[in-house]
Protein backbone atom coordinates (compact mmCIF):
# COMPACT_ATOMS: atom_id res chain seq x y z
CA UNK A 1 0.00 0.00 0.00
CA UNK A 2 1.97 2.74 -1.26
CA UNK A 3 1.77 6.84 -1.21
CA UNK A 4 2.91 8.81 -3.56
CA UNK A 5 3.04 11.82 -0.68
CA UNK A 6 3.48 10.83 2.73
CA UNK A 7 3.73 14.16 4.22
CA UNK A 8 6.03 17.56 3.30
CA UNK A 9 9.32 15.30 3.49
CA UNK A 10 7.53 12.07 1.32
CA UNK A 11 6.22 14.33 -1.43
CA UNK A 12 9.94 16.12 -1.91
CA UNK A 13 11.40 12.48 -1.60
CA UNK A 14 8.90 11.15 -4.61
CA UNK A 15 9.81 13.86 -6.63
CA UNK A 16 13.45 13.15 -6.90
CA UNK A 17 12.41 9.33 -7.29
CA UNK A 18 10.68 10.07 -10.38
CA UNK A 19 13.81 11.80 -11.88
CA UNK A 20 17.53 -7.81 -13.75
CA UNK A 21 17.18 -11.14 -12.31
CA UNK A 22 19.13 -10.81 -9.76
CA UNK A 23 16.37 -8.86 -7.81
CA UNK A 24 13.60 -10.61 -8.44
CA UNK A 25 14.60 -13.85 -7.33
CA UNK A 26 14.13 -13.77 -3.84
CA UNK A 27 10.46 -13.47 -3.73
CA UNK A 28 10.04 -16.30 -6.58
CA UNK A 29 12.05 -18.19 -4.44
CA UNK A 30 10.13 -17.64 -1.56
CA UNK A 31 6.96 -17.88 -3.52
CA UNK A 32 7.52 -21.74 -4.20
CA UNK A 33 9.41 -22.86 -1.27
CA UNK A 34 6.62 -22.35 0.51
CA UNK A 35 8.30 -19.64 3.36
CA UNK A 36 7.31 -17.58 5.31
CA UNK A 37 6.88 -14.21 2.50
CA UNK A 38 9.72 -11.92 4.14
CA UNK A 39 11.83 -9.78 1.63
CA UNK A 40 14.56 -8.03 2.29
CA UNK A 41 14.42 -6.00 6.09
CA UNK A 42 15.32 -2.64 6.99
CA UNK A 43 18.71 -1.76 7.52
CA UNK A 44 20.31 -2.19 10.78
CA UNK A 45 20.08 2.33 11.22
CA UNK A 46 16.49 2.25 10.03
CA UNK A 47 15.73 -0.04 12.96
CA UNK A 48 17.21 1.57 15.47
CA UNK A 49 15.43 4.69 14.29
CA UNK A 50 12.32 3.25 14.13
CA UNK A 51 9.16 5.29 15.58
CA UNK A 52 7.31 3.10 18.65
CA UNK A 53 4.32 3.70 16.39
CA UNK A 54 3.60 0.40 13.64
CA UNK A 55 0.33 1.60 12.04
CA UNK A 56 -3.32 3.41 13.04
CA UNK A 57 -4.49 1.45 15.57
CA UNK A 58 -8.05 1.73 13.88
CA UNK A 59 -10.28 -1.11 13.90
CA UNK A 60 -12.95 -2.15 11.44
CA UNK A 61 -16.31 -3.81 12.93
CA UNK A 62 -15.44 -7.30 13.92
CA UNK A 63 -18.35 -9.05 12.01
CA UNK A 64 -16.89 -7.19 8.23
CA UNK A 65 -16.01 -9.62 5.55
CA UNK A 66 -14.10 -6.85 3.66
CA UNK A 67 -10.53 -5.03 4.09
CA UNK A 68 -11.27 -1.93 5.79
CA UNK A 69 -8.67 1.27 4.91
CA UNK A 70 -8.03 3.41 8.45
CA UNK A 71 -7.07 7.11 8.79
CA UNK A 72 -3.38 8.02 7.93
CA UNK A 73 -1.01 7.34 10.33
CA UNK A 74 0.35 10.04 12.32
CA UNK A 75 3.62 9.38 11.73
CA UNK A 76 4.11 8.01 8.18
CA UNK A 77 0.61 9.96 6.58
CA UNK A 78 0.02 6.33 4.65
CA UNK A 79 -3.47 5.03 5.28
CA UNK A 80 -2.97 1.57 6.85
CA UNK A 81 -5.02 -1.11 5.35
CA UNK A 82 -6.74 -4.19 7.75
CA UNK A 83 -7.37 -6.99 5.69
CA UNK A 84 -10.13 -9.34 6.24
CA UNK A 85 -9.37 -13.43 7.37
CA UNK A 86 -11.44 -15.55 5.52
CA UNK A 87 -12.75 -18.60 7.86
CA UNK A 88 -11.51 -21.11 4.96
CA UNK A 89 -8.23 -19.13 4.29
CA UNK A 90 -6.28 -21.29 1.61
CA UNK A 91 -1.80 -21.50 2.26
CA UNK A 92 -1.67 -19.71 -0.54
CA UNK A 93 -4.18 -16.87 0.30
CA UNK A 94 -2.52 -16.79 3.71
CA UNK A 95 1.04 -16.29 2.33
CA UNK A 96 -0.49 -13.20 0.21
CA UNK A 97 -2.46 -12.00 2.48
CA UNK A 98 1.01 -11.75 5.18
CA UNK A 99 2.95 -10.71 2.25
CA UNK A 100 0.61 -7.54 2.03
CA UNK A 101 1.06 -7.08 5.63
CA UNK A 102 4.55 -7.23 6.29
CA UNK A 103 5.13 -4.93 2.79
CA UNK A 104 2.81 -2.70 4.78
CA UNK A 105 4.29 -2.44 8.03
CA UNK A 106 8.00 -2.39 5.80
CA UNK A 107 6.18 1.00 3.46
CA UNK A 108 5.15 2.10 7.29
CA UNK A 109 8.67 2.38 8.93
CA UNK A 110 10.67 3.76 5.73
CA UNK A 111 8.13 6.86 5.62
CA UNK A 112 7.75 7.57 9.08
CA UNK A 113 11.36 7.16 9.51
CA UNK A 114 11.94 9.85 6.69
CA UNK A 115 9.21 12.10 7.42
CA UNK A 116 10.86 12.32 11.05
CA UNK A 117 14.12 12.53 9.89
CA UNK A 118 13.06 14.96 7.13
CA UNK A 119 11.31 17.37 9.73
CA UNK A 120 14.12 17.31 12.53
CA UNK A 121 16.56 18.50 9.89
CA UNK A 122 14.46 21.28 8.32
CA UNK A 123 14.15 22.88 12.20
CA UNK A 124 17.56 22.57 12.38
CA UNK A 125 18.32 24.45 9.36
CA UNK A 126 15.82 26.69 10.20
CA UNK A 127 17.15 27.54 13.30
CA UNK A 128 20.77 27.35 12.11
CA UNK A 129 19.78 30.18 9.33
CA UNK A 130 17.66 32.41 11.91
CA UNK A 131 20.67 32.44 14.03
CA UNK A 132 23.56 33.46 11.81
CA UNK A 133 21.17 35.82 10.18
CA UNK A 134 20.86 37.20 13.81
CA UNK A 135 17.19 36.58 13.71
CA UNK A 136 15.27 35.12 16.76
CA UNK A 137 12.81 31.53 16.24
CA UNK A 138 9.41 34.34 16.78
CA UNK A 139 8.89 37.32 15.28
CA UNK A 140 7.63 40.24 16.68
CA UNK A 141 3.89 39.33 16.43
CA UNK A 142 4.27 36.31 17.88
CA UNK A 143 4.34 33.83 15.44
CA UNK A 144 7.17 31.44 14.39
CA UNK A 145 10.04 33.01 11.98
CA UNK A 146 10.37 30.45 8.82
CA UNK A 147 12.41 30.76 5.87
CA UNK A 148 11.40 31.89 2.28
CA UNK A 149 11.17 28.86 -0.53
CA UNK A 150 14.64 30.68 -2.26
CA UNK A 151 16.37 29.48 1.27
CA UNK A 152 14.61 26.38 1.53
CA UNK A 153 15.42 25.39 -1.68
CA UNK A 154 18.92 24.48 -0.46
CA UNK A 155 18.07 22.20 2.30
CA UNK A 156 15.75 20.32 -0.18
CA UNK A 157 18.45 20.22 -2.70
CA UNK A 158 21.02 18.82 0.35
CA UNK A 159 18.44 16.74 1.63
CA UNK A 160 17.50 14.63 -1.47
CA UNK A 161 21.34 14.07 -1.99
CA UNK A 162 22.46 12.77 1.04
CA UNK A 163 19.57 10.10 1.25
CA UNK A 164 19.75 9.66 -2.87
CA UNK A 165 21.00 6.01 -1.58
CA UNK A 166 18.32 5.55 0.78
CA UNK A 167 15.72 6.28 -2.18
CA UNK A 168 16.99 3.95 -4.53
CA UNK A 169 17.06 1.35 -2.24
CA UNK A 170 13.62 1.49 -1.46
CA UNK A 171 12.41 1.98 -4.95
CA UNK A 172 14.24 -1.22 -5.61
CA UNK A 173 12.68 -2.75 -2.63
CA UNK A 174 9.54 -1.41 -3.93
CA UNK A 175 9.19 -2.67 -6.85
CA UNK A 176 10.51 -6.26 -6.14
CA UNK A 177 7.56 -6.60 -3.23
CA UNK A 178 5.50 -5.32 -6.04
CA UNK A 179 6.27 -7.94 -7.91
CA UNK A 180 5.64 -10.29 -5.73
CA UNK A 181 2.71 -9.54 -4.60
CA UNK A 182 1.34 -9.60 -8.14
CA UNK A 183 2.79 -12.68 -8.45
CA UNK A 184 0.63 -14.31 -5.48
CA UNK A 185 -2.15 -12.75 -6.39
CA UNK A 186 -2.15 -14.17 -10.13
CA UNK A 187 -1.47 -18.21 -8.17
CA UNK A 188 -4.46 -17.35 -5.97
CA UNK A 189 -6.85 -16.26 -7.93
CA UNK A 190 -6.01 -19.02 -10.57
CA UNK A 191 -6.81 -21.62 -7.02
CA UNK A 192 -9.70 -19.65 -6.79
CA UNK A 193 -10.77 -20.50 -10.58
CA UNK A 194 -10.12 -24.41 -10.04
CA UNK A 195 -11.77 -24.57 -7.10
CA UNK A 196 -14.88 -23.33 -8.97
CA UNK A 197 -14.32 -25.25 -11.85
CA UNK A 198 -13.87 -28.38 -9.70
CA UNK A 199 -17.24 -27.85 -7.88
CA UNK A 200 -19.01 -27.12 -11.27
CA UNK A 201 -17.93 -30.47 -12.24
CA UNK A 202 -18.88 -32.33 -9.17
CA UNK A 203 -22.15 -30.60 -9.21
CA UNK A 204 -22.94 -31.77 -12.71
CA UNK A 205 -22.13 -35.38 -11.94
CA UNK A 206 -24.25 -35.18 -9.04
């Protein structure tokens, strides 16, 4: 469950992300093995940094038989999704349905991470600016002092290239959960077609 804009620092990160085999192998692998669905983890620094926060803790109505999409999450602006357990929950549905999940929660941490990261550096610069400027963090309203977009537009500039790395690893990441997902998604719903096709037929020799 992706965002294109998860928050001020998310939508200048996207922005500078729209500017093999080897990669998807894993989750084929994983796909017919029969594992537990778990693609590559965050980096050792990402954990660490981690925010106590996993996803909304919204709850959808315990007798719904559909996924239910909760509010954003305070920390990472995506919109957690709670999907629905199916009493007679194939392997195979249960492998996609945990592959969703743990994608999820992986989509969760990277963008409240960055957001977090994103806005502790900004008040630094901020502040940093105001002070060699000889300016004080109000004004004389009141209110708080903030940089024009002409002086912003260096910290987004330094911002984008120091985590360039970070980006491309999880647009990599992305796209090979992507992948396969839609991979699991095309075995279920071809289960889901012989199963039907298989009670036709028992039906008709009945």
């Amino acid at each position: 469950t992706r965002s294109c804009a998860a928050g001020a620092g998310g939508r200048g990160v996207m922005a500078a992300l729209r500017r093999g085999r080897k990669t998807l192998l894993p989750p084929l692998c994983r796909a017919f093995s029969g594992r537990r669905c778990q693609l590559a983890p965050e980096r050792g620094a990402e954990r660490r940094d981690a925010t106590p926060s996993r996803v909304s803790r919204f709850c959808p109505p315990r007798k719904s038989c559909h996924d239910w999409i909760g509010p954003p999450d305070k920390y990472s602006n995506l919109r957690p999704v709670h999907f629905y357990i199916p009493e007679n929950e194939s392997p195979l549905e249960q492998k996609l349905r945990e592959l969703r999940q743990e994608t999820q929660e992986w989509n969760q941490q990277f963008w409240a991470n960055q957001n977090l990261t994103f806005s502790k550096e900004k008040e630094e610069f901020i502040h940093s600016r105001l002070k060699a400027e000889g300016l004080g963090l109000r004004t004389e309203s009141g209110q708080k002092a903030t940089l024009n977009a002409e002086e912003m537009a260096g910290f987004y500039k330094e911002f984008l290239s120091k985590n360039f790395q970070k980006h491309m690893y999880y647009n990599r990441e992305w796209y090979k959960r992507n992948f396969a997902i839609t991979f699991f998604m095309a075995r279920v719903a071809l289960e889901r077609i012989w199963s039907k096709l298989r009670l036709k037929r028992k039906k008709s020799r009945s």
